[in-house]
N, C-alpha and C. Protein backbone atom coordinates (compact mmCIF):
# COMPACT_ATOMS: atom_id res chain seq x y z
N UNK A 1 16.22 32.68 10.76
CA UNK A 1 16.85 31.46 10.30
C UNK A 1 15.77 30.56 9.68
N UNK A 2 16.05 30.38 8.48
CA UNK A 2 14.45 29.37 7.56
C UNK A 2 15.16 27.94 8.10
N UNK A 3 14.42 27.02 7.71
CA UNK A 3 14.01 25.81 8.75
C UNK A 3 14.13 24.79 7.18
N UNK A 4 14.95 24.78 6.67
CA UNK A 4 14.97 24.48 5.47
C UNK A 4 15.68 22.69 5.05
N UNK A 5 14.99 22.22 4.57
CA UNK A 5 15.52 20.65 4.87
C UNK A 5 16.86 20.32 3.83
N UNK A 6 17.65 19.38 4.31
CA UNK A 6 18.62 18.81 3.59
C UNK A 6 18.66 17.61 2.22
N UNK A 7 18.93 18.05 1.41
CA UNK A 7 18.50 17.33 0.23
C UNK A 7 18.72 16.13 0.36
N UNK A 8 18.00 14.64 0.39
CA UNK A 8 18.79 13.44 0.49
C UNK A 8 19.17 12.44 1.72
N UNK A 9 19.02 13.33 2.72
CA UNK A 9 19.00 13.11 4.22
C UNK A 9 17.89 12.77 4.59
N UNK A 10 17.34 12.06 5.58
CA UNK A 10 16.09 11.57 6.25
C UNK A 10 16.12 11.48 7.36
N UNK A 11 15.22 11.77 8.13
CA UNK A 11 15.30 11.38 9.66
C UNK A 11 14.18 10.35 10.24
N UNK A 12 14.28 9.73 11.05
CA UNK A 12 13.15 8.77 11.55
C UNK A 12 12.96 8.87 12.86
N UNK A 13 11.58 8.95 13.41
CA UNK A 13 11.06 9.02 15.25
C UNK A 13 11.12 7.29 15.42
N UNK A 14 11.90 7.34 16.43
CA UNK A 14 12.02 6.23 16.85
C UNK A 14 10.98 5.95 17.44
N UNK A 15 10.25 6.48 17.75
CA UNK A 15 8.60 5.62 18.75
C UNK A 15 7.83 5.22 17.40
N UNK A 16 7.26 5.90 16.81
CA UNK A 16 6.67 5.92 15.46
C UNK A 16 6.84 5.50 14.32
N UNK A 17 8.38 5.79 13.40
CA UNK A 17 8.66 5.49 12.29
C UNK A 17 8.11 6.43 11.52
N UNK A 18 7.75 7.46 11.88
CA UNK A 18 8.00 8.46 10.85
C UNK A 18 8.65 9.11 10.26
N UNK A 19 8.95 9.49 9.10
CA UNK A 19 10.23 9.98 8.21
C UNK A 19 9.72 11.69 7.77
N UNK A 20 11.06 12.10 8.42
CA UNK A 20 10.61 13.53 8.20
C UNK A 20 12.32 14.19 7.08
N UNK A 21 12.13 14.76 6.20
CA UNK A 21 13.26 15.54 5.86
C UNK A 21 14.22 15.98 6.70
N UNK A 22 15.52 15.78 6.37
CA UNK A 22 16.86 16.29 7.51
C UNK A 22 16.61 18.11 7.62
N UNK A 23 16.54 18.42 8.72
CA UNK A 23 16.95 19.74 9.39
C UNK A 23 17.72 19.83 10.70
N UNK A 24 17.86 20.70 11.07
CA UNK A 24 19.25 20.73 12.03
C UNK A 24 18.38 20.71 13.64
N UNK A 25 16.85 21.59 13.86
CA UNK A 25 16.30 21.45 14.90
C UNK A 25 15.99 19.85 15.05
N UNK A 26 14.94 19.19 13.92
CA UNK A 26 14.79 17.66 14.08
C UNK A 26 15.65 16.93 14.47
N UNK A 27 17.11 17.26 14.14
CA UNK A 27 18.36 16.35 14.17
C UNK A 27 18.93 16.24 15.35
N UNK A 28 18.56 17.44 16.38
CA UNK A 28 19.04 17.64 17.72
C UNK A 28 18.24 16.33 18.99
N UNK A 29 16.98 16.45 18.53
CA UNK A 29 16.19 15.04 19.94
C UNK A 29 16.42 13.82 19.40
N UNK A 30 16.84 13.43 21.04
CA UNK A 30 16.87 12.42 21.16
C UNK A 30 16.31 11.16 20.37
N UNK A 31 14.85 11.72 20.33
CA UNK A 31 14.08 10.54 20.26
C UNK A 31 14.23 10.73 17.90
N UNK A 32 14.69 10.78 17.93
CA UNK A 32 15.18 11.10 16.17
C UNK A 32 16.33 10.41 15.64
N UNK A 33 16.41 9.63 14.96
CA UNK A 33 17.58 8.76 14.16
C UNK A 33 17.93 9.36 12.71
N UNK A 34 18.81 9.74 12.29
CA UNK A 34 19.00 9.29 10.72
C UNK A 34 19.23 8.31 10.14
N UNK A 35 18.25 8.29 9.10
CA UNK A 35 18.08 7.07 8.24
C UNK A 35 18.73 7.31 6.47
N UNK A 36 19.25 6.22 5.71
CA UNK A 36 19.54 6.41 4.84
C UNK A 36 18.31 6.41 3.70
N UNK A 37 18.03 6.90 2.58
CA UNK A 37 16.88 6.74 1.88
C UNK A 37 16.25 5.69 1.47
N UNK A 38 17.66 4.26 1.52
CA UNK A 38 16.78 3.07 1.30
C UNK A 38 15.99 2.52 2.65
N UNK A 39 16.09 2.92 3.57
CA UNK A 39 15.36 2.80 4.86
C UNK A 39 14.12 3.62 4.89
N UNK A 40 14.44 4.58 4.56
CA UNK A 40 13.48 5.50 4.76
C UNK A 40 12.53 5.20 3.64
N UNK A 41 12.30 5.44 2.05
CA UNK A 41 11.72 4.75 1.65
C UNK A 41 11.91 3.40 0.44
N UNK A 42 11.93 2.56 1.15
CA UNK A 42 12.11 1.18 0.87
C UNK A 42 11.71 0.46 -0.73
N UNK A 43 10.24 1.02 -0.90
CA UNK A 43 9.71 0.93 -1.64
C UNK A 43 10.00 1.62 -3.42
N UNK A 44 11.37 2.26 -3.37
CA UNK A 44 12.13 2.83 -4.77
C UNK A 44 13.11 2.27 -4.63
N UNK A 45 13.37 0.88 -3.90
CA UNK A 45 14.80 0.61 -3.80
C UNK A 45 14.49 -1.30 -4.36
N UNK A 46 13.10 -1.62 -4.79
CA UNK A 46 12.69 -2.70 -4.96
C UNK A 46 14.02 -3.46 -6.22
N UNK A 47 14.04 -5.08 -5.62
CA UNK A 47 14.56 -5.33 -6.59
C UNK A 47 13.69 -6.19 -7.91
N UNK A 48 14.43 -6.34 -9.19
CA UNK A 48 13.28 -7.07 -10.17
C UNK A 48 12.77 -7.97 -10.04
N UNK A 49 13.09 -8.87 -8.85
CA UNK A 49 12.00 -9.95 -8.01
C UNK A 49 11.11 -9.01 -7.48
N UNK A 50 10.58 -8.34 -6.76
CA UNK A 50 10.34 -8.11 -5.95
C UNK A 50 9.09 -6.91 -6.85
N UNK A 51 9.70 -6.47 -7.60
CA UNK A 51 8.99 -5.34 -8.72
C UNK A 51 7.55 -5.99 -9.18
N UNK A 52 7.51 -7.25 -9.11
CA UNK A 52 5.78 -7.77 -9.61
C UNK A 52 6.17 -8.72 -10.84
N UNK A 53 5.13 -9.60 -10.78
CA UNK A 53 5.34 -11.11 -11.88
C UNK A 53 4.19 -11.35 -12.84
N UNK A 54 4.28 -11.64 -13.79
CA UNK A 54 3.67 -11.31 -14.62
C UNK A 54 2.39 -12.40 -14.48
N UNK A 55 0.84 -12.16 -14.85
CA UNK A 55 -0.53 -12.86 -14.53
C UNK A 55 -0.47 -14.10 -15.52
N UNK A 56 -0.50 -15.57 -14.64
CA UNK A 56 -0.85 -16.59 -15.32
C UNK A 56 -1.95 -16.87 -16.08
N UNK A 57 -2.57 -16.14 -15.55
CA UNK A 57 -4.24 -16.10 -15.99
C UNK A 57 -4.59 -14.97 -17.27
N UNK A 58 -5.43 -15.03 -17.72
CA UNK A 58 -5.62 -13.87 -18.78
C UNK A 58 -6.47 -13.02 -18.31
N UNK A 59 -6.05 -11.65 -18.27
CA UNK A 59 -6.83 -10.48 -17.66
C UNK A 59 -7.79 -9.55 -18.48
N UNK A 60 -7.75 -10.42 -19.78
CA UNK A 60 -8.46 -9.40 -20.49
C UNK A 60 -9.82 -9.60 -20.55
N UNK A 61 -10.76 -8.52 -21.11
CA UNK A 61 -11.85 -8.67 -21.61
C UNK A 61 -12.55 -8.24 -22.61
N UNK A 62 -12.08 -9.41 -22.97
CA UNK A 62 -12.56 -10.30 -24.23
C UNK A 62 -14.56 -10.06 -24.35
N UNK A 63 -15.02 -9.67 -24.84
CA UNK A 63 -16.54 -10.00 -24.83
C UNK A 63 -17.17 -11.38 -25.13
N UNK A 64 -16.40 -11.90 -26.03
CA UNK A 64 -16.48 -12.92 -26.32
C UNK A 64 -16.87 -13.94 -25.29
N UNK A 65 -15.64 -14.14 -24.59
CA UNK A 65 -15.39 -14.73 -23.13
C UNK A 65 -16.24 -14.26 -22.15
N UNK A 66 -16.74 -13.12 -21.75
CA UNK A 66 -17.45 -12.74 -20.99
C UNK A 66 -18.75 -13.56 -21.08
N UNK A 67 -18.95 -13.09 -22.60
CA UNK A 67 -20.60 -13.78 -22.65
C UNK A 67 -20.60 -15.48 -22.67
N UNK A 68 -19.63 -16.16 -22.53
CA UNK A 68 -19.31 -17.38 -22.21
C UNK A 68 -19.50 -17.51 -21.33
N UNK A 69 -18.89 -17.05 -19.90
CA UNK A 69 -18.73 -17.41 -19.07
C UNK A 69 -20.32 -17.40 -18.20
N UNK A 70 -20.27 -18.54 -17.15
CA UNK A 70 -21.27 -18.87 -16.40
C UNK A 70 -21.54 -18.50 -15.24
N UNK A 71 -23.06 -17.86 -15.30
CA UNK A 71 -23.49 -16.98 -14.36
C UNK A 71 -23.63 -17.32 -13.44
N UNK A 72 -23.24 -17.38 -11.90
CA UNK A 72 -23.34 -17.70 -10.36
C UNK A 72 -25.12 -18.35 -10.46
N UNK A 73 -25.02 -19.44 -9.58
CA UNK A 73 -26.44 -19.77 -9.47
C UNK A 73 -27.12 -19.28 -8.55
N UNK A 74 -28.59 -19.13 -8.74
CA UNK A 74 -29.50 -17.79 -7.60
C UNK A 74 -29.42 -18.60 -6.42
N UNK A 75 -29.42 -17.47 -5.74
CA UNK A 75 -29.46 -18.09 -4.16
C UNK A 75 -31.12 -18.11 -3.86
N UNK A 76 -31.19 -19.68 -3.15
CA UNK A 76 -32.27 -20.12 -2.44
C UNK A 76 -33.06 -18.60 -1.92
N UNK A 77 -34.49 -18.74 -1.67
CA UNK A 77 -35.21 -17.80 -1.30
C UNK A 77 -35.08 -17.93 0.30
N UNK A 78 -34.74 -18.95 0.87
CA UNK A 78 -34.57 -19.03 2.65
C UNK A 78 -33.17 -18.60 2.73
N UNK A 79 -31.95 -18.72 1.96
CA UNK A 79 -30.93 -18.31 2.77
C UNK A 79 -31.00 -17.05 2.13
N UNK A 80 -31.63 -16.42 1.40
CA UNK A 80 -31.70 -14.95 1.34
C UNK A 80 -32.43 -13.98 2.28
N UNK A 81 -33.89 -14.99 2.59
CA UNK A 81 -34.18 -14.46 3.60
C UNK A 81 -33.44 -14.34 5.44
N UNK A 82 -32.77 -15.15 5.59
CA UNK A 82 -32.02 -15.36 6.37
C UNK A 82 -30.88 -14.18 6.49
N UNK A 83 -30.26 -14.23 5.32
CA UNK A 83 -28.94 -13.63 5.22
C UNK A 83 -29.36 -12.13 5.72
N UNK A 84 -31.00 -11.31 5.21
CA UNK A 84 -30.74 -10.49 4.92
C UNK A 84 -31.96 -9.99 6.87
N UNK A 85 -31.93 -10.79 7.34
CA UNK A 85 -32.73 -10.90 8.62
C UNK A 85 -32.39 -9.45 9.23
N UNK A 86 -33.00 -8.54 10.12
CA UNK A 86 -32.63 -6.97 10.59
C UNK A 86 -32.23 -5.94 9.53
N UNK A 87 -32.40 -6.14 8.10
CA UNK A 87 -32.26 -5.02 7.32
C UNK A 87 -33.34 -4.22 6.76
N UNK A 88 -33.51 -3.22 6.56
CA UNK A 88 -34.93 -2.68 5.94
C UNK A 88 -34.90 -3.12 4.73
């Protein structure tokens, strides 16, 4: 008898939350729920809120802009020495 899973079906361990494909041995313990696929995985069932928003900011790079932009100022020689106290 092959051990062969059910297309579309899901099962979930109730201690855990793990999602395993429907078969008929899994389906028998106790400790096993069926779940529908938007439970099971949640994350293909997103809605267009929820799908991601578009960057206020500008993400590109520009070279232009790059070489504009202003370089972090050096850190003090004591809080470097400090910071870097027990390292080789």
């Amino acid at each position: 008898m092959a051990n062969i899973a059910v297309v579309g079906r899901w099962l979930r361990v109730k201690k855990d939350g793990a999602i395993y494909p429907y078969n008929e041995h899994l389906a028998g313990n106790a400790n096993v729920e069926e779940v529908p696929e938007e439970i099971a995985f949640p994350e293909r069932f997103l809605s267009d809120k929820q799908k991601g928003r578009e960057a206020k900011v500008d993400l590109g790079t520009d070279e232009g802009v790059v070489a504009k932009a202003k370089m972090p100022k050096k850190t003090s020689a004591g809080l470097a020495a400090d910071a870097s106290k027990g390292l080789k």
